[in-house]
Protein backbone atom coordinates (compact mmCIF):
# COMPACT_ATOMS: atom_id res chain seq x y z
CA UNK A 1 1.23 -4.40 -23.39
CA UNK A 2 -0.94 -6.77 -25.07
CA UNK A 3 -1.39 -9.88 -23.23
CA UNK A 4 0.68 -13.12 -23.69
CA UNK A 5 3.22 -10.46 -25.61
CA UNK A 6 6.95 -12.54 -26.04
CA UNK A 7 8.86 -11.63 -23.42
CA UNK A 8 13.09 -11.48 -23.61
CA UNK A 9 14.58 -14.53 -22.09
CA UNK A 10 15.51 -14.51 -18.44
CA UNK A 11 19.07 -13.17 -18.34
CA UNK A 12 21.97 -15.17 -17.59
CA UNK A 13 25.01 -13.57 -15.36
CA UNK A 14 25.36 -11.12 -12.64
CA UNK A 15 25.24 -8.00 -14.53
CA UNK A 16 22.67 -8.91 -17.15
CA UNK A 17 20.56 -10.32 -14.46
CA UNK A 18 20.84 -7.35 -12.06
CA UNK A 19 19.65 -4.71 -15.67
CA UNK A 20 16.90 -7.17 -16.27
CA UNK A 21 15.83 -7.36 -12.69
CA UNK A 22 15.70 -3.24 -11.97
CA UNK A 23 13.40 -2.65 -15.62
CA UNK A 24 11.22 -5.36 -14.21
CA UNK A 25 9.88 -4.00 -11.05
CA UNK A 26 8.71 -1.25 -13.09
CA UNK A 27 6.93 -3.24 -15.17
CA UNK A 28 3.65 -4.66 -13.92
CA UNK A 29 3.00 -7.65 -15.92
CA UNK A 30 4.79 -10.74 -14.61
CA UNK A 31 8.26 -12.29 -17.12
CA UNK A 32 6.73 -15.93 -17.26
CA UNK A 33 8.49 -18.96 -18.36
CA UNK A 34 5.92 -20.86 -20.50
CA UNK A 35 6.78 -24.50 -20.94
CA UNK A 36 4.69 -26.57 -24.27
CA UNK A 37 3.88 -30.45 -24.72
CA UNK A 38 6.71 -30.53 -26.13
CA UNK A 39 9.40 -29.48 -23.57
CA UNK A 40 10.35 -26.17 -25.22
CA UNK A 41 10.47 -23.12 -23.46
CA UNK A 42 10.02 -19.43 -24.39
CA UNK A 43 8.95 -16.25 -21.91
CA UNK A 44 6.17 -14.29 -22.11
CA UNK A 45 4.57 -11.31 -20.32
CA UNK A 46 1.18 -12.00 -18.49
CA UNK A 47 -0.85 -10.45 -15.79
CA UNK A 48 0.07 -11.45 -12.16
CA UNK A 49 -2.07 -13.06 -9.74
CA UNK A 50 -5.28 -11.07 -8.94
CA UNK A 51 -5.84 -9.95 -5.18
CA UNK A 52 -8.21 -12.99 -3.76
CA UNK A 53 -10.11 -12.99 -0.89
CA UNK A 54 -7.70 -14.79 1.48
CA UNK A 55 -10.25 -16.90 3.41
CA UNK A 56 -10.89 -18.19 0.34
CA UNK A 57 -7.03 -18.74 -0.54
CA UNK A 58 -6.89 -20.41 3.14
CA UNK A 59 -10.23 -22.78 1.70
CA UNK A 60 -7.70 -24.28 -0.81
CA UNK A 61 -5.78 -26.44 1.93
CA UNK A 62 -6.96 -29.53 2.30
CA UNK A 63 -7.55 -30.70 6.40
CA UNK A 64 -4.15 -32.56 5.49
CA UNK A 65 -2.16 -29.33 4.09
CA UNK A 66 -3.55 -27.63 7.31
CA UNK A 67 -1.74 -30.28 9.73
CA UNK A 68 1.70 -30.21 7.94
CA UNK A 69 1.48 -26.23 8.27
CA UNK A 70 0.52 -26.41 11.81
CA UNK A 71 3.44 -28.31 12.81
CA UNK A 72 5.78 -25.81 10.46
CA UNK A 73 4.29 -23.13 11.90
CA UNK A 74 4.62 -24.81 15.90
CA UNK A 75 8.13 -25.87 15.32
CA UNK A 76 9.16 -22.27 13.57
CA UNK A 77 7.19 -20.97 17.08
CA UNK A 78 9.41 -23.31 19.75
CA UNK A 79 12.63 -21.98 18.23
CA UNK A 80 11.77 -18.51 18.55
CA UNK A 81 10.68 -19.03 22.16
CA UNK A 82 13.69 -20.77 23.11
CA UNK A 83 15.91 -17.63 21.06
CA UNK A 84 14.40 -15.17 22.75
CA UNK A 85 14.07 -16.57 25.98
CA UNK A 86 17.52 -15.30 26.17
CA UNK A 87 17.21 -11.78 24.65
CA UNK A 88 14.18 -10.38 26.37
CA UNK A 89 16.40 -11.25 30.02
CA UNK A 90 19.75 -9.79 29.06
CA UNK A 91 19.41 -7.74 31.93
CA UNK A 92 18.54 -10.59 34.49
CA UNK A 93 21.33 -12.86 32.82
CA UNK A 94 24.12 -10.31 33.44
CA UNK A 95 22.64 -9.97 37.16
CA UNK A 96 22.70 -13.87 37.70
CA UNK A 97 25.99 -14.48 36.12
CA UNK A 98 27.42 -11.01 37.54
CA UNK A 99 29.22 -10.19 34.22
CA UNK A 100 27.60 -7.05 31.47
CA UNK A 101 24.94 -7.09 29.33
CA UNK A 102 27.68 -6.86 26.27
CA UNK A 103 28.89 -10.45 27.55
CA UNK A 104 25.57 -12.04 27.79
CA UNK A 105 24.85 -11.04 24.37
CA UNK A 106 27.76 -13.11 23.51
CA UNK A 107 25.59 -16.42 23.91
CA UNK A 108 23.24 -14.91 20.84
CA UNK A 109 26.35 -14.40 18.95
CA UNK A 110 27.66 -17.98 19.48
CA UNK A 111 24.15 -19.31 19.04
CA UNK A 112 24.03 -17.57 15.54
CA UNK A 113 27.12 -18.21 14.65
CA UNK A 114 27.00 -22.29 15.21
CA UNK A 115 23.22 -22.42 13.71
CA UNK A 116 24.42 -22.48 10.01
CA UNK A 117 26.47 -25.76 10.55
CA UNK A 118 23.25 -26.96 11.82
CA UNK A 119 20.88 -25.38 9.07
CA UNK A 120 23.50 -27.61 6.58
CA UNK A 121 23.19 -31.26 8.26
CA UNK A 122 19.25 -30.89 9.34
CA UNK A 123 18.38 -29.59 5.68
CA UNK A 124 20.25 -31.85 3.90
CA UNK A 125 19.11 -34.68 5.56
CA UNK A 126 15.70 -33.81 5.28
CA UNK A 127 16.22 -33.45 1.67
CA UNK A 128 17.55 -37.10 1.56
CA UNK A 129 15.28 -38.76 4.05
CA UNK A 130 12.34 -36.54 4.66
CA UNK A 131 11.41 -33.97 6.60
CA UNK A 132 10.20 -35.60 9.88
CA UNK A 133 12.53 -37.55 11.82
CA UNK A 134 15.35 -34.94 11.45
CA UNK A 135 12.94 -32.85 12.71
CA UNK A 136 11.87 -34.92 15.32
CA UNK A 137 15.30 -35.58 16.37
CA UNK A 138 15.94 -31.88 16.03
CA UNK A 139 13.14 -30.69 18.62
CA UNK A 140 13.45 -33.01 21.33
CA UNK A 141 17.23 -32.15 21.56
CA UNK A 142 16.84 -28.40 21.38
CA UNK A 143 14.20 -29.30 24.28
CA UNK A 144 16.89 -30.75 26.51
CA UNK A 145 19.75 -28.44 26.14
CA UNK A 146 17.17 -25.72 27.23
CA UNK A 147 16.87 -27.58 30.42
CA UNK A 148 21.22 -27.94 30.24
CA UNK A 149 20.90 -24.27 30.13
CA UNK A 150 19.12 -24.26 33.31
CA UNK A 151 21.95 -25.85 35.02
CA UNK A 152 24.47 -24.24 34.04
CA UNK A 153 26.28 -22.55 37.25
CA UNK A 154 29.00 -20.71 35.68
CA UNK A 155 28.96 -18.42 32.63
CA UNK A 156 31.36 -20.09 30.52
CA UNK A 157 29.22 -23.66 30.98
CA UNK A 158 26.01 -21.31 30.02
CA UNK A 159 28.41 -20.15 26.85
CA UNK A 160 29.03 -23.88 25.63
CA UNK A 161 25.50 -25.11 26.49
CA UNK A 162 23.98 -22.17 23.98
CA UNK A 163 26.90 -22.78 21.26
CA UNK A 164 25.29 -26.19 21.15
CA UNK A 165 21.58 -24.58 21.16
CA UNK A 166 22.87 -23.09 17.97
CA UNK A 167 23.89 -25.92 16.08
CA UNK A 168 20.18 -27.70 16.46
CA UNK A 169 18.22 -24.58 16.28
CA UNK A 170 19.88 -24.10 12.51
CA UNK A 171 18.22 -27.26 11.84
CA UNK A 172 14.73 -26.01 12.57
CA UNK A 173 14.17 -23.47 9.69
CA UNK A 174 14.61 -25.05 6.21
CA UNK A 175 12.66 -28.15 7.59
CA UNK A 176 9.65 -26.49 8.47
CA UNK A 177 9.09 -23.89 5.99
CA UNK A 178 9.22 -26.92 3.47
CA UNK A 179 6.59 -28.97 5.39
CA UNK A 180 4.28 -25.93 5.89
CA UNK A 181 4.49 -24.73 2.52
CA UNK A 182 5.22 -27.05 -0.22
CA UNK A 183 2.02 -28.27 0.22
CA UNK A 184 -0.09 -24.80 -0.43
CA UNK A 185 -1.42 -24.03 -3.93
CA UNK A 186 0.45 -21.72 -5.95
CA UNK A 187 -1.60 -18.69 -5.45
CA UNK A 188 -2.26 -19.08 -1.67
CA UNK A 189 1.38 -19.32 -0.53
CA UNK A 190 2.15 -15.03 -0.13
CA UNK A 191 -0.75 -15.47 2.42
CA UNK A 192 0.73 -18.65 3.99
CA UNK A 193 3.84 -17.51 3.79
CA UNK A 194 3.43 -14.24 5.49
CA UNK A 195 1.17 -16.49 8.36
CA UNK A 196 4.72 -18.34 8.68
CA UNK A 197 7.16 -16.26 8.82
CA UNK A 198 4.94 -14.77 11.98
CA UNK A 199 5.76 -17.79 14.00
CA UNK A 200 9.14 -16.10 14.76
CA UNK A 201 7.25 -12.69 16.04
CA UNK A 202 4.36 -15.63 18.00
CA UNK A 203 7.59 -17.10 19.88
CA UNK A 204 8.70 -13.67 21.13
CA UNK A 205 4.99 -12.66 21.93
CA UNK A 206 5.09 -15.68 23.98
CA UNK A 207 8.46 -15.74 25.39
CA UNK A 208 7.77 -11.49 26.62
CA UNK A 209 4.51 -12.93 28.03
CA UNK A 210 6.14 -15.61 29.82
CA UNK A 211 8.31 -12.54 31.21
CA UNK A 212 5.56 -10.64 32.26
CA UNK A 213 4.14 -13.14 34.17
CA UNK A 214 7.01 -14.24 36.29
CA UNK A 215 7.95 -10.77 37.46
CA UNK A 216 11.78 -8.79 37.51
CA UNK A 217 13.71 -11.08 40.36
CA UNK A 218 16.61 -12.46 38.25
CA UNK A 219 16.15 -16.17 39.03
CA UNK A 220 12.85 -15.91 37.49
CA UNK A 221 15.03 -16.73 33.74
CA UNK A 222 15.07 -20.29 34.45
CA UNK A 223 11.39 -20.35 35.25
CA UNK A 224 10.94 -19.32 31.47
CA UNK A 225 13.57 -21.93 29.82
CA UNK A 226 11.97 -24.47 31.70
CA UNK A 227 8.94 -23.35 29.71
CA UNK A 228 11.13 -23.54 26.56
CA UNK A 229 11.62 -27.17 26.75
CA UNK A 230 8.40 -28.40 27.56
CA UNK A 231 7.41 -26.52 24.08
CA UNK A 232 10.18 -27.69 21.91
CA UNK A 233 10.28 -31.40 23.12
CA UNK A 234 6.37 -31.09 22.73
CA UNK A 235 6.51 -30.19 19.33
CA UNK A 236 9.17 -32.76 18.18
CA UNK A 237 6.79 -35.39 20.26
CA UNK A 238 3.55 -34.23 18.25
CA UNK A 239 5.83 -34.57 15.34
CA UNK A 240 5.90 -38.09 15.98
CA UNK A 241 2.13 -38.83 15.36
CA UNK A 242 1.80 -37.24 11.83
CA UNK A 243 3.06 -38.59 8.22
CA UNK A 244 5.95 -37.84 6.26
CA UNK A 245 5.54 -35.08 3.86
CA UNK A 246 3.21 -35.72 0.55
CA UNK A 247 5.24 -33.82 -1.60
CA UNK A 248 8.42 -35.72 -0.72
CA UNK A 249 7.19 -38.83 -0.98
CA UNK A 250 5.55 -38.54 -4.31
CA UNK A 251 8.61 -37.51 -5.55
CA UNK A 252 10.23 -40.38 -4.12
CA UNK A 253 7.27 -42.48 -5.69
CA UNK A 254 8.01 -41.11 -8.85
CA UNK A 255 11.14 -42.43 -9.43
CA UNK A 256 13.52 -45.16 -7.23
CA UNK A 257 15.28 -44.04 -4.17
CA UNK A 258 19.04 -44.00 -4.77
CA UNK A 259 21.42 -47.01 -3.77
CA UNK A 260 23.53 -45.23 -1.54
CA UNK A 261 24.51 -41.72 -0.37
CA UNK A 262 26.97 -41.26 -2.94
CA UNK A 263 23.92 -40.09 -5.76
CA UNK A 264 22.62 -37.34 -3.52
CA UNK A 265 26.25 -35.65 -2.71
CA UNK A 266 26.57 -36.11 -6.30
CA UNK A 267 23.30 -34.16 -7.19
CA UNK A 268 24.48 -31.37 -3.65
CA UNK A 269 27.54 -30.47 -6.19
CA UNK A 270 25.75 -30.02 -9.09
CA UNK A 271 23.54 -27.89 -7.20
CA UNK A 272 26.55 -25.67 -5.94
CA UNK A 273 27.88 -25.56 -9.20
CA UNK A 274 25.23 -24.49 -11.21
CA UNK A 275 23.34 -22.38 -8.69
CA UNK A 276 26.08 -20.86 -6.70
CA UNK A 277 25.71 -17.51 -7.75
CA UNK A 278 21.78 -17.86 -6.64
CA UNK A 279 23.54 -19.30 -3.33
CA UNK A 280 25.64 -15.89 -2.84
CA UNK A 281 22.83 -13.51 -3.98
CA UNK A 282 20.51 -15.18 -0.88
CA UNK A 283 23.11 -15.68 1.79
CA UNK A 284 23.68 -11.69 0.98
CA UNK A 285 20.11 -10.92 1.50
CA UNK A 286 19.92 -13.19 4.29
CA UNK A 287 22.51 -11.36 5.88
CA UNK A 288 20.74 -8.10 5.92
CA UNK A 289 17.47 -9.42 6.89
CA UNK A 290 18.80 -10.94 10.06
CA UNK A 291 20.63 -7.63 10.68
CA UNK A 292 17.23 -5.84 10.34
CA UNK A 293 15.73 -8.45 12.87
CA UNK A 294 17.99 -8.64 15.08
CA UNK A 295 19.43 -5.14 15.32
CA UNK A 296 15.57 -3.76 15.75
CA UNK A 297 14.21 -6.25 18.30
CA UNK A 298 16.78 -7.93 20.33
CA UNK A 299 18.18 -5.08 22.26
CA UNK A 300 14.59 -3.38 22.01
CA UNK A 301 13.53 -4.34 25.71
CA UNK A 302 17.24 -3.41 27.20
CA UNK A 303 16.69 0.13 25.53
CA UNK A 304 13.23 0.53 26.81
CA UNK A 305 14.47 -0.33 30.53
CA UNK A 306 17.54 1.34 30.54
CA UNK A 307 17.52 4.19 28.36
CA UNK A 308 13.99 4.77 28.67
CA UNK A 309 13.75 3.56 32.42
CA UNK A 310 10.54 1.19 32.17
CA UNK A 311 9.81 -1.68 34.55
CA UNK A 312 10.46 -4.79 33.54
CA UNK A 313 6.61 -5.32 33.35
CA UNK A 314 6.29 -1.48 31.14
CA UNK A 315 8.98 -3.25 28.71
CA UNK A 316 7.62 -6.68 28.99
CA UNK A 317 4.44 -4.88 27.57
CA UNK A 318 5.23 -2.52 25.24
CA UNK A 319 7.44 -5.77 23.77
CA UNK A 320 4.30 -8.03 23.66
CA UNK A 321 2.57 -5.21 21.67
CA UNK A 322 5.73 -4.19 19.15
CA UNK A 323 5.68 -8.06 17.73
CA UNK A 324 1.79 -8.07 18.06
CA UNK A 325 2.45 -5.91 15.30
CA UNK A 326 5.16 -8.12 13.21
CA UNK A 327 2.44 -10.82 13.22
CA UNK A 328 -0.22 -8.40 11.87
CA UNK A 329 2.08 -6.69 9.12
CA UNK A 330 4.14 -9.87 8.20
CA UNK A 331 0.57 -12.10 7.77
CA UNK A 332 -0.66 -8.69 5.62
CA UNK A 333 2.39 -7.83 3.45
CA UNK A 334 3.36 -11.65 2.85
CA UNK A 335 -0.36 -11.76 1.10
CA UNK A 336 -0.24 -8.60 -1.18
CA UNK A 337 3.34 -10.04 -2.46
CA UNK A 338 1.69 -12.59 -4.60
CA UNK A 339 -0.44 -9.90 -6.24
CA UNK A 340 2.83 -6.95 -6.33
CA UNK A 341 5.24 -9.16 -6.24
CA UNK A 342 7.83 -10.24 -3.37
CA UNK A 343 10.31 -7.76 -4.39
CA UNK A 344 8.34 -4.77 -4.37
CA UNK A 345 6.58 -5.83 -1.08
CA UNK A 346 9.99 -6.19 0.78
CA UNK A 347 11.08 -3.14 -0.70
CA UNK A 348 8.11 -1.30 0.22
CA UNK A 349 8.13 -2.78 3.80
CA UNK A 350 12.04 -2.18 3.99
CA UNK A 351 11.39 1.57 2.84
CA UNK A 352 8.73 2.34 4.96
CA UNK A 353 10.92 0.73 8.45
CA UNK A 354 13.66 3.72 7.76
CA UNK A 355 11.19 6.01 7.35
CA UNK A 356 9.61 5.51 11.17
CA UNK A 357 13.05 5.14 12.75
CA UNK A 358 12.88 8.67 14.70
CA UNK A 359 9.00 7.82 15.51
CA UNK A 360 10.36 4.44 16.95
CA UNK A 361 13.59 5.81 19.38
CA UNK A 362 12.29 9.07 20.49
CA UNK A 363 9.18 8.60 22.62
CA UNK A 364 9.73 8.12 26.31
CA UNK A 365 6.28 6.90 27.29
CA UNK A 366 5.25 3.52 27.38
CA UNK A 367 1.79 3.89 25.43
CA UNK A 368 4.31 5.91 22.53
CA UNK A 369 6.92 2.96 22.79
CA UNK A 370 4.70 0.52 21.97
CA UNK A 371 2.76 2.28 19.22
CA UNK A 372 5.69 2.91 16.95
CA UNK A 373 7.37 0.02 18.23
CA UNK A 374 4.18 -2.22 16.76
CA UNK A 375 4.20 0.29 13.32
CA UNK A 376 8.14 -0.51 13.05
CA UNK A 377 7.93 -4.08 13.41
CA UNK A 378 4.79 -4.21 11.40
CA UNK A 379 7.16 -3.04 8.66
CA UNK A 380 10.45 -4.80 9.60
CA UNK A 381 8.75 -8.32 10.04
CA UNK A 382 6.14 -7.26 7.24
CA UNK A 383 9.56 -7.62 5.05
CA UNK A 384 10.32 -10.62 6.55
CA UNK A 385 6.98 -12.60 5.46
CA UNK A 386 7.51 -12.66 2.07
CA UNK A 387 11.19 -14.35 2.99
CA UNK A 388 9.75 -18.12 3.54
CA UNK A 389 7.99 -18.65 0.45
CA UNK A 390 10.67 -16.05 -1.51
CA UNK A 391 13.15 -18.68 -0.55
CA UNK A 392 11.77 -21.56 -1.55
CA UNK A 393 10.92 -20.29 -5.10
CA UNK A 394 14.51 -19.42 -5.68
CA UNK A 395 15.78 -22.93 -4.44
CA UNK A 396 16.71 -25.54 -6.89
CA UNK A 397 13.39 -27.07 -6.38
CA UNK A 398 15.21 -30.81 -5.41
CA UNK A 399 16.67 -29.03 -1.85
CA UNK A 400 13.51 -26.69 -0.64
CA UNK A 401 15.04 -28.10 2.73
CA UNK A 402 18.29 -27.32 2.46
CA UNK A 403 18.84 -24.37 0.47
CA UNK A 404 16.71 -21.79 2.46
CA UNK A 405 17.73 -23.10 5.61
CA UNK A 406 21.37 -23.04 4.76
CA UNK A 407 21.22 -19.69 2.94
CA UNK A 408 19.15 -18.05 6.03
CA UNK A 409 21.17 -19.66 8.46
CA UNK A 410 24.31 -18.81 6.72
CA UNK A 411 22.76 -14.57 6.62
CA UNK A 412 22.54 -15.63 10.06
CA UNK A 413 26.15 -16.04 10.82
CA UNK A 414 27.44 -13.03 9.63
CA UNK A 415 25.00 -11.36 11.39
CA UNK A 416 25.50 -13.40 14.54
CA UNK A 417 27.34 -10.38 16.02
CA UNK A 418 24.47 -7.80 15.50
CA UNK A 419 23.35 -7.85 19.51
CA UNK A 420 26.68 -7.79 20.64
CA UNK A 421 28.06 -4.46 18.72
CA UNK A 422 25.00 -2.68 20.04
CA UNK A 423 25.63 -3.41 23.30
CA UNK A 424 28.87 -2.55 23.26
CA UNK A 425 28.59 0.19 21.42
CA UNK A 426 25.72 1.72 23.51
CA UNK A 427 27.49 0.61 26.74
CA UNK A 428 30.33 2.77 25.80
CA UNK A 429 28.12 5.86 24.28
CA UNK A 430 25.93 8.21 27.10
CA UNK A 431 22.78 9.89 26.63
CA UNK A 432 20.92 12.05 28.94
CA UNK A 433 17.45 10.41 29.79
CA UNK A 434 14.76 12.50 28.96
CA UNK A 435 12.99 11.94 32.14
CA UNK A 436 15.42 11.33 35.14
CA UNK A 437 18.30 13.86 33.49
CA UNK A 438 20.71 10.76 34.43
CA UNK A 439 23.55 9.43 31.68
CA UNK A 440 22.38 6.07 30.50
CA UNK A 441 23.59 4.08 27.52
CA UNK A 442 22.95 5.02 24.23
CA UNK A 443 21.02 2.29 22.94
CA UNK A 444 18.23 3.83 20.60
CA UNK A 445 20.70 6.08 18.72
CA UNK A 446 22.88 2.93 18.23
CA UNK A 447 19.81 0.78 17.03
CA UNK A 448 18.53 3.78 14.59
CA UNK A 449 21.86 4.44 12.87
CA UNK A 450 22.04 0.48 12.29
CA UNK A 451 18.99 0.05 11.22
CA UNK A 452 19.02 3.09 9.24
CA UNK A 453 22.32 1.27 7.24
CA UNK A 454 20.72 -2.40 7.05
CA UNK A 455 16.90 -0.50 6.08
CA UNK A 456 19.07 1.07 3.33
CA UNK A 457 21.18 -2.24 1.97
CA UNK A 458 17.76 -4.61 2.05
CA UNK A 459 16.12 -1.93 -0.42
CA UNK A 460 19.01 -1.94 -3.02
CA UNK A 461 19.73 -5.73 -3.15
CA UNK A 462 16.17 -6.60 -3.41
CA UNK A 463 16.28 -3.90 -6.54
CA UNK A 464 18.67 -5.91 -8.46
CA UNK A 465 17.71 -9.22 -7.22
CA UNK A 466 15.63 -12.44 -9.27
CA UNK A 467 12.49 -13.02 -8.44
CA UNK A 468 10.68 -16.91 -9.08
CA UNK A 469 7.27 -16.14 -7.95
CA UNK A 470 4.96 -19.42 -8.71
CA UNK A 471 7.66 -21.01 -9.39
CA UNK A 472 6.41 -24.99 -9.14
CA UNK A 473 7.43 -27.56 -6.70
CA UNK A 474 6.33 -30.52 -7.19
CA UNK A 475 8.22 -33.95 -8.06
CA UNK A 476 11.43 -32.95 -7.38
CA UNK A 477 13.58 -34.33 -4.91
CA UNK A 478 17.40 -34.74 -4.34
CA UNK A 479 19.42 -37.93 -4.70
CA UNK A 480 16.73 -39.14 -7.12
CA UNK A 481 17.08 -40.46 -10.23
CA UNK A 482 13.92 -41.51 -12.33
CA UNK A 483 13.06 -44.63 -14.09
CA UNK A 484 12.12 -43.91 -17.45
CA UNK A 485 9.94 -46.79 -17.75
CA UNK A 486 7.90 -45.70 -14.68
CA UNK A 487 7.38 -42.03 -15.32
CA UNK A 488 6.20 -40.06 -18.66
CA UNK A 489 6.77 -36.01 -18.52
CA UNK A 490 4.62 -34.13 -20.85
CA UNK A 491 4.56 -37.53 -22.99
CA UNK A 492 8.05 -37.91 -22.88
CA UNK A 493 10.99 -39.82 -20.94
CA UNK A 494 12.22 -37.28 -18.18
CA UNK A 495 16.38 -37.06 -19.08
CA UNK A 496 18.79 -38.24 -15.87
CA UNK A 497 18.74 -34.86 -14.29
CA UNK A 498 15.35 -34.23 -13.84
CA UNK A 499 15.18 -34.72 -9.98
CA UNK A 500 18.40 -32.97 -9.22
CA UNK A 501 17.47 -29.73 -10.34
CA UNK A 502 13.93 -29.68 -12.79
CA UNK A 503 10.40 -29.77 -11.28
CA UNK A 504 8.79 -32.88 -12.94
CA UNK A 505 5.52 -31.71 -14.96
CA UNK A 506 2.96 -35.01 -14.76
CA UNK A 507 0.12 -35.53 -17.32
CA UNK A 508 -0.14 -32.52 -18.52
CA UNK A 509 1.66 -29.55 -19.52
CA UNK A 510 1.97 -26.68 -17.09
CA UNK A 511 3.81 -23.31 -16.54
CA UNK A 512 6.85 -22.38 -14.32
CA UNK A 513 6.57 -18.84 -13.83
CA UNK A 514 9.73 -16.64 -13.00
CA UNK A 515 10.52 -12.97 -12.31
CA UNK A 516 14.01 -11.75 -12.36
């Protein structure tokens, strides 16, 4: 192909879009959207993004842009802490409490279920008033009902405190993958986002770490929520100290906030109604990404200590070392996406997971355990970093807050019960341990069949999915409606619609690029 060769339109509809989408990862030049002086649009073919050297791509950010990603990346790490400070002591929960594993993994299924309602008021106030004191607000409370959790004698109190846990931890996600990353150049954001994403895997490091140290004793949990809190309300206190986001309020700056809340609700239903297919596609992807997540690392310590029969300090280690490797692979594969493309990076990653399933389950070692257990998650995370900033290009660029958070967190709640079947389903299914000859539960051929399925759905979804990569952000921001007399686009007046759902091109012309 020539370059700058016309290009077919992006398709409209399910069917069209899905054809156009599954000739286009075979295709190595990028489908660009190429807007003129003029406002009119036609697509074109061009070469994608060439491979930089990322220290260089990291040079871009400003001291600024490197604050605003800190805290992202800080507040993404807190939730993850607090999430798995739950997870990693199943078994220690189910001894305090005196009840099975299958019902402590009930409080991750509540939490899960309850964190969408949250992802939807957190991100949509943070579209409408900025992405600080909702997050603020957000932090400090998820900070205190760690310490409720604490408290909580009986296991039906310790059920209702995490419920709650789930409605602000929703909140967390959309907020701070907006504040890290809407700031990055267009070109550095695979890298960033990949760095990102990682702050999940950093808050499970931590949290196994933190498991490690205080030994096996089962009231040894609370010793590690306590450290939960301190972290969360730490982070929503160092919140405190820096700006509001620059991208926000330049948008805001560019036109005049609305009069009342009745102009952004407004602009949320035209969203829904003209992007609601875009809405299904990611809640359905979202849904089998937290499936992969969740069914590969959640249960992963249980299995190594009771099918496998480590110590709590042989799991606690080989843990530490299996999301060592999510933060190397998600950081790696996150940066070749914006050179290959985010599809074919998740579908490589996604591929590549299935493939190492029987390396992953079948060791009984500790040293093998956490080798393929770093290779798997290297993969299954790996996946996983190109999610943030894949996300936030297919977002109506006006609600980058709400509309990953909400479509993650939604994934998230049909997932919810993910830990909970394989603990049931392993409690009820016996294997003969490999080393002690005794019948233990099932739980690595439970999480390999699962995965196996969810390995298998990511792949074909991401096939026939759109793709938006360098897809711009700026000047666009919900509930506002510009004044023409304040603001030229491309040299002329911006129509009434351009902050609901149009990124607002300033002084000069530039290009939104878009793969489908």
């Amino acid at each position: 192909m020539m370059a700058n060769e016309p290009a077919d339109p992006i398709a409209k509809g399910v069917i069209a879009t899905a054809k156009q989408s599954w000739k286009d990862l075979f295709i190595w030049k990028q489908r660009v959207v190429v807007r003129n002086e003029y406002g009119e649009e036609h697509c074109e073919w061009q070469d994608p993004d060439p491979l930089q050297n990322p220290f260089k791509l990291m040079g871009q950010l400003s001291l600024k842009d490197w604050v605003f990603f800190f805290v992202g990346f800080a507040a993404w790490t807190a939730d993850a802490f607090d999430f798995h400070a739950l997870s990693i002591q199943t078994v220690k929960l189910a001894d305090y409490y005196n009840t099975s594993k299958t019902n402590v993994s009930t409080a991750i299924t509540l939490t899960l279920l309850l964190r969408s309602a949250g992802a939807a008021i957190f991100g949509l106030a943070g579209d409408k008033w900025g992405r600080k004191w909702p997050m603020v607000f957000n932090m400090i409370i998820l900070g205190l009902l760690q310490i409720a959790t604490i408290y909580s004698t009986k296991f039906e109190q310790f059920l209702a405190v995490r419920s709650l846990f789930g409605l602000f931890m929703g909140g967390v996600y959309g907020n701070a993958i907006a504040m890290a990353l809407e700031h990055c150049p267009a070109n550095a954001r695979g890298l960033m986002s990949g760095i990102l994403q990682q702050g999940y895997s950093f808050g499970y490091v931590i949290a196994a770490c933190a498991n490690l140290a205080v030994g096996g004793e089962t009231d040894t949990w609370k010793t590690i929520f306590w450290a939960g809190a301190g972290i969360s309300i730490g982070v929503g206190v160092l919140r405190v100290f820096f700006p509001e986001s620059k991208q926000f309020l330049e948008a805001k700056a560019a036109g005049k906030k609305s009069a009342s809340a009745s102009e952004f609700w407004m602009d949320v239903q035209k969203m829904l109604k003209q992007e609601w297919k875009m809405c299904i596609y990611c809640i359905i992807l979202m849904t089998w990404f937290n499936y992969f997540s969740h069914t590969s690392q959640d249960s992963y310590t249980t299995f190594m200590r009771v099918q496998k029969e480590l110590s709590n300090s042989g799991a606690s280690r080989a843990s530490i070392l299996m999301k060592t490797g999510a933060c190397v692979g998600g950081t790696i594969i996150g940066y070749a996406s914006q050179f290959v493309g985010r599809r074919r990076a998740i579908i490589f990653a996604a591929f590549m997971a299935g493939v190492l399933i029987p390396a992953w389950i079948l060791p009984t070692e500790e040293g093998s355990l956490s080798a393929t257990g770093f290779f798997m998650q290297f993969m299954v995370q790996g996946a996983w970093g190109v999610i943030p900033i894949h996300l936030n290009e297919l977002s109506p660029p006006a609600f980058r807050s709400s509309f990953p958070g909400i479509t993650y967190q939604l994934g998230n709640m049909v997932s919810s019960p993910s830990s909970q079947i394989v603990n049931a389903i392993a409690e009820k299914t016996l294997v003969t341990a490999r080393g002690s000859g005794d019948q233990v539960e099932a739980y690595g051929p439970v999480m390999a069949v699962a995965t196996a399925i969810i390995a298998t759905g990511i792949v074909i979804t991401t096939m026939f999915g759109p793709e938006r990569r360098g897809r711009l952000f700026e000047h666009a921001v919900a509930g506002i409606h510009l004044d023409a007399e304040k603001v030229i686009v491309d040299g002329k007046q911006p129509d009434e619609e351009m902050g609901m759902g149009k990124e607002i091109e300033m002084k000069e012309p530039k290009r939104e690029e878009s793969r489908t």
